[in-house]
C-alpha atoms as a PDB file:
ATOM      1  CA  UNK A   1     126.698 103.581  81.925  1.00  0.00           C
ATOM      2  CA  UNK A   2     126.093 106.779  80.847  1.00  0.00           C
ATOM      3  CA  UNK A   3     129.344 107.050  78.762  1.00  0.00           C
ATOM      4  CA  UNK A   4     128.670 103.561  77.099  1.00  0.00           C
ATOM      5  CA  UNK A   5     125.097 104.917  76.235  1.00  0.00           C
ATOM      6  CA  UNK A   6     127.087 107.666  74.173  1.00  0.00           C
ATOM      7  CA  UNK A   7     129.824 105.333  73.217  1.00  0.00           C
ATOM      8  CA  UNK A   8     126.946 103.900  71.326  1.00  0.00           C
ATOM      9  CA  UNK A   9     125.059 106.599  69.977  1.00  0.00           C
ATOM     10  CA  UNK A  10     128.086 107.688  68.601  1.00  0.00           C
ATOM     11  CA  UNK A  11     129.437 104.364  67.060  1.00  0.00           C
ATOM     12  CA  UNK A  12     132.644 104.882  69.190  1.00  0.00           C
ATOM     13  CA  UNK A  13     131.560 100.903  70.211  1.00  0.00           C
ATOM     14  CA  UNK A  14     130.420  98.183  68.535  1.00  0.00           C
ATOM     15  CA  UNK A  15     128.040  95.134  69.665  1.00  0.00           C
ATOM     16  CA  UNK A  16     130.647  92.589  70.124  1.00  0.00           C
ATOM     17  CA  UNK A  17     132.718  95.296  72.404  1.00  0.00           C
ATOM     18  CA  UNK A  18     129.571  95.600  74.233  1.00  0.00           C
ATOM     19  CA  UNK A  19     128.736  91.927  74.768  1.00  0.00           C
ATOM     20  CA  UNK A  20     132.036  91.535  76.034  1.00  0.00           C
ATOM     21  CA  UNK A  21     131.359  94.158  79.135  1.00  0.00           C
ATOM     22  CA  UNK A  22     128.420  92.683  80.385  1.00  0.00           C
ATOM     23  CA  UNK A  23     128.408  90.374  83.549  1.00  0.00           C
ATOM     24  CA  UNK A  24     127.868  86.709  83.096  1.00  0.00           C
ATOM     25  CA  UNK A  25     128.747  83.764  85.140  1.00  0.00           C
ATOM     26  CA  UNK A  26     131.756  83.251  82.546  1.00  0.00           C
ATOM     27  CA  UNK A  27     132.703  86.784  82.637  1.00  0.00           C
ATOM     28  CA  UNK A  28     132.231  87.696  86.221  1.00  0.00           C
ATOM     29  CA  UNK A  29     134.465  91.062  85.876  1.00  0.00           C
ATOM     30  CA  UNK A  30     132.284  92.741  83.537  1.00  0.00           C
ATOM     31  CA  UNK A  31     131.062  96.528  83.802  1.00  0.00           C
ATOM     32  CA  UNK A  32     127.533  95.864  82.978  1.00  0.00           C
ATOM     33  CA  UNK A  33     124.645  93.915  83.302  1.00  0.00           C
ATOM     34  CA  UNK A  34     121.922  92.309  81.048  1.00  0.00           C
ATOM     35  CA  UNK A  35     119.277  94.267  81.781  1.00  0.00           C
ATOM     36  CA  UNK A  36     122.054  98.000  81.244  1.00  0.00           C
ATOM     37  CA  UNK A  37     123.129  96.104  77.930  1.00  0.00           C
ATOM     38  CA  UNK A  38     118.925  96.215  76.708  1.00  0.00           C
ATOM     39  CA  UNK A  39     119.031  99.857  77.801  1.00  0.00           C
ATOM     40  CA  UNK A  40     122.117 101.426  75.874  1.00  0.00           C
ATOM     41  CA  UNK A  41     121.521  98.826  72.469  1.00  0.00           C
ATOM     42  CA  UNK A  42     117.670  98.061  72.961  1.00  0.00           C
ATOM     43  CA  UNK A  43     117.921  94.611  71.749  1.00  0.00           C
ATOM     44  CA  UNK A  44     118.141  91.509  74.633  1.00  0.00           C
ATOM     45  CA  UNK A  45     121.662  90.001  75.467  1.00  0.00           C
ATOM     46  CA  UNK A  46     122.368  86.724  74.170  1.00  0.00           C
ATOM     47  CA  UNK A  47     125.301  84.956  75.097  1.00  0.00           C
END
Protein backbone atom coordinates (compact mmCIF):
# COMPACT_ATOMS: atom_id res chain seq x y z
CA UNK A 1 0.00 0.00 0.00
CA UNK A 2 2.67 2.04 0.70
CA UNK A 3 3.78 2.42 -2.99
CA UNK A 4 0.10 3.21 -4.10
CA UNK A 5 0.07 5.92 -1.27
CA UNK A 6 3.08 7.51 -3.33
CA UNK A 7 1.71 6.47 -6.63
CA UNK A 8 -0.81 9.00 -5.55
CA UNK A 9 0.92 11.72 -4.05
CA UNK A 10 2.81 11.81 -7.00
CA UNK A 11 -0.02 11.63 -9.68
CA UNK A 12 1.78 8.51 -11.12
CA UNK A 13 -2.19 7.07 -10.64
CA UNK A 14 -5.31 8.29 -11.20
CA UNK A 15 -8.83 7.60 -9.37
CA UNK A 16 -10.28 5.35 -11.89
CA UNK A 17 -6.80 3.19 -11.79
CA UNK A 18 -7.36 3.14 -8.19
CA UNK A 19 -11.02 2.09 -8.09
CA UNK A 20 -10.13 -0.59 -10.26
CA UNK A 21 -7.56 -2.23 -7.50
CA UNK A 22 -9.79 -2.36 -4.78
CA UNK A 23 -11.59 -5.66 -3.69
CA UNK A 24 -15.25 -6.00 -4.34
CA UNK A 25 -17.48 -8.92 -4.71
CA UNK A 26 -17.24 -8.20 -8.65
CA UNK A 27 -13.61 -7.77 -8.55
CA UNK A 28 -12.51 -10.37 -6.11
CA UNK A 29 -8.65 -10.19 -7.34
CA UNK A 30 -8.08 -6.77 -6.34
CA UNK A 31 -4.92 -5.44 -4.31
CA UNK A 32 -6.82 -3.32 -1.97
CA UNK A 33 -9.57 -2.81 0.13
CA UNK A 34 -12.24 -0.08 0.85
CA UNK A 35 -11.22 1.01 3.87
CA UNK A 36 -6.86 1.20 2.18
CA UNK A 37 -8.64 3.03 -0.85
CA UNK A 38 -10.09 6.00 2.02
CA UNK A 39 -6.52 5.99 3.35
CA UNK A 40 -4.24 6.65 0.18
CA UNK A 41 -7.25 9.13 -1.68
CA UNK A 42 -9.21 10.25 1.58
CA UNK A 43 -12.48 10.26 -0.06
CA UNK A 44 -14.99 6.88 0.50
CA UNK A 45 -15.12 4.18 -2.34
CA UNK A 46 -18.09 4.09 -4.36
CA UNK A 47 -18.66 1.51 -6.72
Amino acid sequence: MDFLQLAWQYEWITLDELKFLVKTKKQPWGQITPEEFKIITGQDYVE
